[in-house]
C-alpha atoms as a PDB file:
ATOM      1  CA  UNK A   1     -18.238 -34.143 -18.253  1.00  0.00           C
ATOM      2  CA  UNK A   2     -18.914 -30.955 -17.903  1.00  0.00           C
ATOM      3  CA  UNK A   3     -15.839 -29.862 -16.254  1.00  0.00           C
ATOM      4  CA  UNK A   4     -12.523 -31.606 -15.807  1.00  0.00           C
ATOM      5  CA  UNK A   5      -8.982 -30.564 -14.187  1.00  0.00           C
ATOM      6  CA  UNK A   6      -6.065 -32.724 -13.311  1.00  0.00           C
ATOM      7  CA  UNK A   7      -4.387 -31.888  -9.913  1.00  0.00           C
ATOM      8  CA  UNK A   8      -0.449 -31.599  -8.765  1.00  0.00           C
ATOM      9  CA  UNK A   9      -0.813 -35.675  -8.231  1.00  0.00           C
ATOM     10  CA  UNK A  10      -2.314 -36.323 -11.617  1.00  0.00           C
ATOM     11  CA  UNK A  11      -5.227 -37.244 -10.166  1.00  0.00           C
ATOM     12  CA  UNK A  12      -8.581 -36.337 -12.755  1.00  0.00           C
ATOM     13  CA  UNK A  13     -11.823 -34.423 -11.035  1.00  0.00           C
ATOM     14  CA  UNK A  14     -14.502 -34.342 -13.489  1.00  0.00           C
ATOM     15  CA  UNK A  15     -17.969 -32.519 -12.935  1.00  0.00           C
ATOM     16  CA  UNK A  16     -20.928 -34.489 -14.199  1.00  0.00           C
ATOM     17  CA  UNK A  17     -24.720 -34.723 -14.198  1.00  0.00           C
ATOM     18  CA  UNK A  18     -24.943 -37.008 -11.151  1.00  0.00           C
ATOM     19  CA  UNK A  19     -21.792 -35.352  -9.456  1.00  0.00           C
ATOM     20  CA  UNK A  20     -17.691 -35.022  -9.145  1.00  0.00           C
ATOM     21  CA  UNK A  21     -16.168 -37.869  -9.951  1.00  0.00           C
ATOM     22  CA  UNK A  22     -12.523 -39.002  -9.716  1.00  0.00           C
ATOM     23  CA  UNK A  23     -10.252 -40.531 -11.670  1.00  0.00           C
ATOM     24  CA  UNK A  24      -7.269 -41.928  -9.175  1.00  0.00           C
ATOM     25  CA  UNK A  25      -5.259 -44.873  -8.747  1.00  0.00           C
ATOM     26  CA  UNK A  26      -6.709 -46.423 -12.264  1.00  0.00           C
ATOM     27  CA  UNK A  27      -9.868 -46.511 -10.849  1.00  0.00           C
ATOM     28  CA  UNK A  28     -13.039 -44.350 -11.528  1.00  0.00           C
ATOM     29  CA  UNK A  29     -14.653 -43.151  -7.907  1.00  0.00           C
ATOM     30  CA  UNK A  30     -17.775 -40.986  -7.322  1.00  0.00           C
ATOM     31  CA  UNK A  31     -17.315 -38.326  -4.863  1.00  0.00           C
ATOM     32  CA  UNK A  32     -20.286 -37.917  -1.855  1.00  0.00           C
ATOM     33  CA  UNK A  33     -21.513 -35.077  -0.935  1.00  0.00           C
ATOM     34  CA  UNK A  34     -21.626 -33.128  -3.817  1.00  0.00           C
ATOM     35  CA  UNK A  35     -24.455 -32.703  -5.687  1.00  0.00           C
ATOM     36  CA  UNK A  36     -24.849 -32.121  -9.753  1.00  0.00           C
ATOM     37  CA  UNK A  37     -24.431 -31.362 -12.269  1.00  0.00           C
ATOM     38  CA  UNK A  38     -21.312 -29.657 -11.232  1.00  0.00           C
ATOM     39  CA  UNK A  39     -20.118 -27.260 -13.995  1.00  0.00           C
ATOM     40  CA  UNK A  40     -17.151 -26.325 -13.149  1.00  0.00           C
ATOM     41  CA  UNK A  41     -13.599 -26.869 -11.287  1.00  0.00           C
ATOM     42  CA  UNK A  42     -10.696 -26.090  -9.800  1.00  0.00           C
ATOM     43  CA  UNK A  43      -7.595 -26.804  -7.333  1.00  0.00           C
ATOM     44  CA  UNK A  44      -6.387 -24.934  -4.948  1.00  0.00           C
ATOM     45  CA  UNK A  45      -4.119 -24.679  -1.593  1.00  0.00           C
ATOM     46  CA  UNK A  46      -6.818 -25.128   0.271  1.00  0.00           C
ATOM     47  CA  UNK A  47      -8.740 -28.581  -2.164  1.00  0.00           C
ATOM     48  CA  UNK A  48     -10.498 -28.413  -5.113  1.00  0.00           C
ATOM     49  CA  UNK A  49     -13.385 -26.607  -5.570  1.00  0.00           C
ATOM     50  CA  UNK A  50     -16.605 -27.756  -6.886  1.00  0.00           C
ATOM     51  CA  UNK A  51     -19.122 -25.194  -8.449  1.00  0.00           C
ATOM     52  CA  UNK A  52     -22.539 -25.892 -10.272  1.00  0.00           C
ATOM     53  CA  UNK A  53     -26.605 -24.785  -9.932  1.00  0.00           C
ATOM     54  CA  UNK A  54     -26.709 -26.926  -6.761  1.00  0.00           C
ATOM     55  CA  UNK A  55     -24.102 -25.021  -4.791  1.00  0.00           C
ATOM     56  CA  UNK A  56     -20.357 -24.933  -4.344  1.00  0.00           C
ATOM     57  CA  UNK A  57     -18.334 -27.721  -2.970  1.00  0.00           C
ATOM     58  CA  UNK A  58     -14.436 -27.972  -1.473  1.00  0.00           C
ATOM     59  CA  UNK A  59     -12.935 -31.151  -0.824  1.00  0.00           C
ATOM     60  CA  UNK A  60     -10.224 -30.490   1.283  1.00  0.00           C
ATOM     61  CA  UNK A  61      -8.390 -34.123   0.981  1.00  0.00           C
ATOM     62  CA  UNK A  62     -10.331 -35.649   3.396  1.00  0.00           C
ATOM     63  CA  UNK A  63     -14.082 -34.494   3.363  1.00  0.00           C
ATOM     64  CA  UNK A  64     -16.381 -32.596   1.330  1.00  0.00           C
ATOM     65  CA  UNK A  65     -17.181 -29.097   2.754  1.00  0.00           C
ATOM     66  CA  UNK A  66     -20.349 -27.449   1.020  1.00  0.00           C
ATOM     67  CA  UNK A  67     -19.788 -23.687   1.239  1.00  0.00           C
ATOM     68  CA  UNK A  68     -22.528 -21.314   1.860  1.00  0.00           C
ATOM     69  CA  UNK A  69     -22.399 -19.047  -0.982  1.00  0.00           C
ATOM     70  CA  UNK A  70     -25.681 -18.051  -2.732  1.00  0.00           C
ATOM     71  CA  UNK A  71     -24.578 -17.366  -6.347  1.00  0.00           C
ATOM     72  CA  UNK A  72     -25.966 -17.610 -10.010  1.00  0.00           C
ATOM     73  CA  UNK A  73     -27.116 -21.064 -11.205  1.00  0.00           C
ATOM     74  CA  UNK A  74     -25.312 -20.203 -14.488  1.00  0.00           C
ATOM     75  CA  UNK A  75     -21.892 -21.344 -12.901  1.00  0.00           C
ATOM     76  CA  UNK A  76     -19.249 -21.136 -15.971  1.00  0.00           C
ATOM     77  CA  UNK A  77     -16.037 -20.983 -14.347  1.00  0.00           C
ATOM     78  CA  UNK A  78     -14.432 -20.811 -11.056  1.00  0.00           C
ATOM     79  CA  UNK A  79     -10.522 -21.069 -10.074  1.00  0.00           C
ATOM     80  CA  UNK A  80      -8.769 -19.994  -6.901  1.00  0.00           C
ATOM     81  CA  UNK A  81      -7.686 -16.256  -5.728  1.00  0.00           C
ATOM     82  CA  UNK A  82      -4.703 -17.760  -4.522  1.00  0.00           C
ATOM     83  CA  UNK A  83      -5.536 -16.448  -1.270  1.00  0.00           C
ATOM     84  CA  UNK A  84      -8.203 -18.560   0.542  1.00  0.00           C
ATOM     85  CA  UNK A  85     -11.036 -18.183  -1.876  1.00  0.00           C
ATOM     86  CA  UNK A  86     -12.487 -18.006  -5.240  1.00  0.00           C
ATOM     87  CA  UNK A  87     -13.859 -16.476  -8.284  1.00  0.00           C
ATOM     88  CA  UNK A  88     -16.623 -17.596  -9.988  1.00  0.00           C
ATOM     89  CA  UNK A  89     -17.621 -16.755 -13.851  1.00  0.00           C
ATOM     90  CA  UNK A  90     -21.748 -16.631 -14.263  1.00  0.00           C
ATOM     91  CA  UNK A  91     -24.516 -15.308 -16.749  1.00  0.00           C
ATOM     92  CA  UNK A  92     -25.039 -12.487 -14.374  1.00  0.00           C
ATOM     93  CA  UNK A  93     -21.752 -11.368 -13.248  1.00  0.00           C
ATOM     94  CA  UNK A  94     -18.515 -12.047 -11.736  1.00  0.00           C
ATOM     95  CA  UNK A  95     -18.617 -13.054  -8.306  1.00  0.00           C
ATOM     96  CA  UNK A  96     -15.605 -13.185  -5.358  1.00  0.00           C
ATOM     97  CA  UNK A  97     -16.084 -15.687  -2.919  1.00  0.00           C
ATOM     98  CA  UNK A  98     -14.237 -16.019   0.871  1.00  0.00           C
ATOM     99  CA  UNK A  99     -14.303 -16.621   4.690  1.00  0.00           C
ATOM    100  CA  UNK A 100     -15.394 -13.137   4.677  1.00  0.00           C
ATOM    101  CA  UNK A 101     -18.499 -13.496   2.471  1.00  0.00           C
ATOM    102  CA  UNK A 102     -19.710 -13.137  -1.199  1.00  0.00           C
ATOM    103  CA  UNK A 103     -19.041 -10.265  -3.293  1.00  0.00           C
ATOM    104  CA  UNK A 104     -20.901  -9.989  -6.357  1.00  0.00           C
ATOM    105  CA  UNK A 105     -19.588  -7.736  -9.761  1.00  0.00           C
ATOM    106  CA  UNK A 106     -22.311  -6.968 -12.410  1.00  0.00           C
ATOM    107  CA  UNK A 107     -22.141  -3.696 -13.330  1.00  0.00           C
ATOM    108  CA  UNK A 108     -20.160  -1.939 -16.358  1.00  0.00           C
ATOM    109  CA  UNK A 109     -17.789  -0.208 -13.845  1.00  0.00           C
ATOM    110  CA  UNK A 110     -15.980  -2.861 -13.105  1.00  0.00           C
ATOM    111  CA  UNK A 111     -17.458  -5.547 -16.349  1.00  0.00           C
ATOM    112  CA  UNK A 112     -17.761  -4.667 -19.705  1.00  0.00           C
ATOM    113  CA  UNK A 113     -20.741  -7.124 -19.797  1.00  0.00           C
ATOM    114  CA  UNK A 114     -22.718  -9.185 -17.061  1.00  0.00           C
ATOM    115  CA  UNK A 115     -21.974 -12.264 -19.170  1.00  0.00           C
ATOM    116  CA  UNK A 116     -18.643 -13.800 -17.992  1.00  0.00           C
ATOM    117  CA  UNK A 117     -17.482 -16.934 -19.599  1.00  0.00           C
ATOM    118  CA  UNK A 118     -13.629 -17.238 -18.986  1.00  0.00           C
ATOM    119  CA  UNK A 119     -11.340 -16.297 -15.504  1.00  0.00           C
ATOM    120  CA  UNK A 120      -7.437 -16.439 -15.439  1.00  0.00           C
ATOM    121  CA  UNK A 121      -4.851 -14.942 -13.155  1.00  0.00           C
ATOM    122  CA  UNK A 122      -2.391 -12.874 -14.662  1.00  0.00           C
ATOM    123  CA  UNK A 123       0.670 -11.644 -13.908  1.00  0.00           C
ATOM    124  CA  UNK A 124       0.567  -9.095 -10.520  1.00  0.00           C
ATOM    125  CA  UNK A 125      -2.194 -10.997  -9.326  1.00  0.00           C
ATOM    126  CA  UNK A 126      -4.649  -9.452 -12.068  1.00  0.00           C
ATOM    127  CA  UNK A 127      -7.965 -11.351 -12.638  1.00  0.00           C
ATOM    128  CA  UNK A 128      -8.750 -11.323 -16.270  1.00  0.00           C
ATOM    129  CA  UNK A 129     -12.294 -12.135 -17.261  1.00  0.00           C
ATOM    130  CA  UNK A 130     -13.720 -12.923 -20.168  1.00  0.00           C
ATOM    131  CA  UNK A 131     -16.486 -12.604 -22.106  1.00  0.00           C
ATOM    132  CA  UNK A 132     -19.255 -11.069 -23.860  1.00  0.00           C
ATOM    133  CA  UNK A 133     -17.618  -7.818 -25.327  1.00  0.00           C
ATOM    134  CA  UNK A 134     -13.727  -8.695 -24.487  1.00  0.00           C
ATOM    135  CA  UNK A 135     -11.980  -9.257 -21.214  1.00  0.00           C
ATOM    136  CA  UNK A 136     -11.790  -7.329 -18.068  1.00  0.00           C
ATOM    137  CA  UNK A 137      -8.164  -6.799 -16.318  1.00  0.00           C
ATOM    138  CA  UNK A 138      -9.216  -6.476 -12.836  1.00  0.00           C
ATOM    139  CA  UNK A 139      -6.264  -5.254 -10.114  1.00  0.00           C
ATOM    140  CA  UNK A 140      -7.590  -4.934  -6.335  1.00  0.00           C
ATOM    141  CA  UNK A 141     -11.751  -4.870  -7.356  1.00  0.00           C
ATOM    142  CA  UNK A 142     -11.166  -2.282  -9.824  1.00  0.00           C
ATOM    143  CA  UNK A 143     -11.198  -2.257 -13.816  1.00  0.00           C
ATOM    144  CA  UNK A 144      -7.693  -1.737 -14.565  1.00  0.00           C
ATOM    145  CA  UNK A 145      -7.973  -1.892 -18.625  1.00  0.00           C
ATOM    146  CA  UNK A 146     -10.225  -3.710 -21.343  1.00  0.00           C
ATOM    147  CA  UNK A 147      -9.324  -5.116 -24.526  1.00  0.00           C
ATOM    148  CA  UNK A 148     -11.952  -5.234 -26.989  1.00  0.00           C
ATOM    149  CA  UNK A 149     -11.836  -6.119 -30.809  1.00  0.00           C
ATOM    150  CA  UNK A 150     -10.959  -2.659 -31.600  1.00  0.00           C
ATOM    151  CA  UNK A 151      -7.607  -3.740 -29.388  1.00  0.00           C
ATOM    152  CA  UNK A 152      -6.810  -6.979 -32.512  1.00  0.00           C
ATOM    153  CA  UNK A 153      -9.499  -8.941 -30.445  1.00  0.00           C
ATOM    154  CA  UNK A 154     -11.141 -10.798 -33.302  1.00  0.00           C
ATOM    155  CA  UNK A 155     -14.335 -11.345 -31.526  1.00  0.00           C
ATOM    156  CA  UNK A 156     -16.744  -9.682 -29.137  1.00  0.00           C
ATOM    157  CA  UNK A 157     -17.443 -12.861 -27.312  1.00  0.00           C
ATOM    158  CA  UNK A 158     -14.660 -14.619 -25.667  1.00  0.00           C
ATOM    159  CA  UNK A 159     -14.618 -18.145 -24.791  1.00  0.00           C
ATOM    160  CA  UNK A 160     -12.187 -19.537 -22.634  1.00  0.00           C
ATOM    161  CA  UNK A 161      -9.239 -17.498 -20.599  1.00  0.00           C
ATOM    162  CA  UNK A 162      -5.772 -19.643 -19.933  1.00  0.00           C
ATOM    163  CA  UNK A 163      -2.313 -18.834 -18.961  1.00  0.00           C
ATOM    164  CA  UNK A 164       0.473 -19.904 -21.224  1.00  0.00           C
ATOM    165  CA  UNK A 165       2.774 -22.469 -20.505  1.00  0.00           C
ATOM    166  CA  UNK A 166       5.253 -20.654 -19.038  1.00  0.00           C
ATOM    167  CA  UNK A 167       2.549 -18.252 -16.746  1.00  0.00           C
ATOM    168  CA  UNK A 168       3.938 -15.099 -18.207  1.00  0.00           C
ATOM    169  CA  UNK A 169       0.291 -14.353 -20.232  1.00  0.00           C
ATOM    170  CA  UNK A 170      -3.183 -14.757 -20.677  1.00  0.00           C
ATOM    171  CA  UNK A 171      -4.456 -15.855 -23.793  1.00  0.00           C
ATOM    172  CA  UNK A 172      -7.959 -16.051 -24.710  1.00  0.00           C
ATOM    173  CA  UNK A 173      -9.866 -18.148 -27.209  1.00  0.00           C
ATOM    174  CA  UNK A 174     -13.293 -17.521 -28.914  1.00  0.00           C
ATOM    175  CA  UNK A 175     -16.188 -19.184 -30.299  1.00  0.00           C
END
């Protein structure tokens, strides 16, 4: 799997070659109308989200919706804005997705690099995102700080972007 996230009924999604599949029920169930491989997942109030080269996907407990965003093939990670929509981690930028159309990020105004790998939401509603040369904290579409290695980062690429158990931080992991 590519891809994998449990949701508030302990349901699994996974994202493979051939599609999303679910794991509910004790039973293993492919999911129509999406198309893979599918990358990457996540839940939100509105479904879960489905993201890969094929297109983006939200099942919203009884259908699957495609959306009609044209992003990046290079999907890496996507979770919710907690407001409707989504952001979406790529090769060639950062991209914020809702009812009211596709924005895309790649320039080092608001990224440090094109190449984002990890997306969390920290406290404030801050997107944090991650990846080649450190992480972004992003407040309202603007670059609110960067912490590099120089900052006790001890890589320039960065990985993976959670929150902690309790949701109070962001902590990010590197290869």
């Amino acid at each position: 799997a590519f891809g994998v996230v449990a949701d508030k009924e302990c349901n699994v999604w996974m994202g493979k070659w051939k599609g999303v599949f679910i794991f509910k029920n004790k039973t293993l169930q492919f999911l129509n109308g999406t198309d893979g491989p599918v990358a990457a997942i996540c839940t939100s109030n509105e479904g879960v989200y489905f993201a890969g080269p094929k297109g983006i996907w939200l099942y919203n407990g009884k259908e699957v919706e495609r959306e009609n965003y044209a992003v990046a093939r290079s999907v890496r990670k996507i979770i919710s804005d907690n407001s409707n929509g989504i952001w979406l981690a790529s090769d060639v930028g950062l991209y914020h997705c809702n009812a009211g159309g596709k924005k895309h990020f790649m320039d080092t105004s608001l990224l440090l690099s094109a190449y984002v790998k990890g997306l969390a939401i920290g406290l404030g509603d801050t997107l944090w995102a991650g990846g080649l040369g450190g992480v972004n904290i992003i407040d309202k579409d603007k670059r609110e700080r960067v912490i590099k290695p120089k900052e006790g980062r001890q890589s320039l690429y960065l990985n993976c972007l959670n929150k902690d158990d309790n949701g109070t931080s962001v902590i990010g992991t590197t290869e």
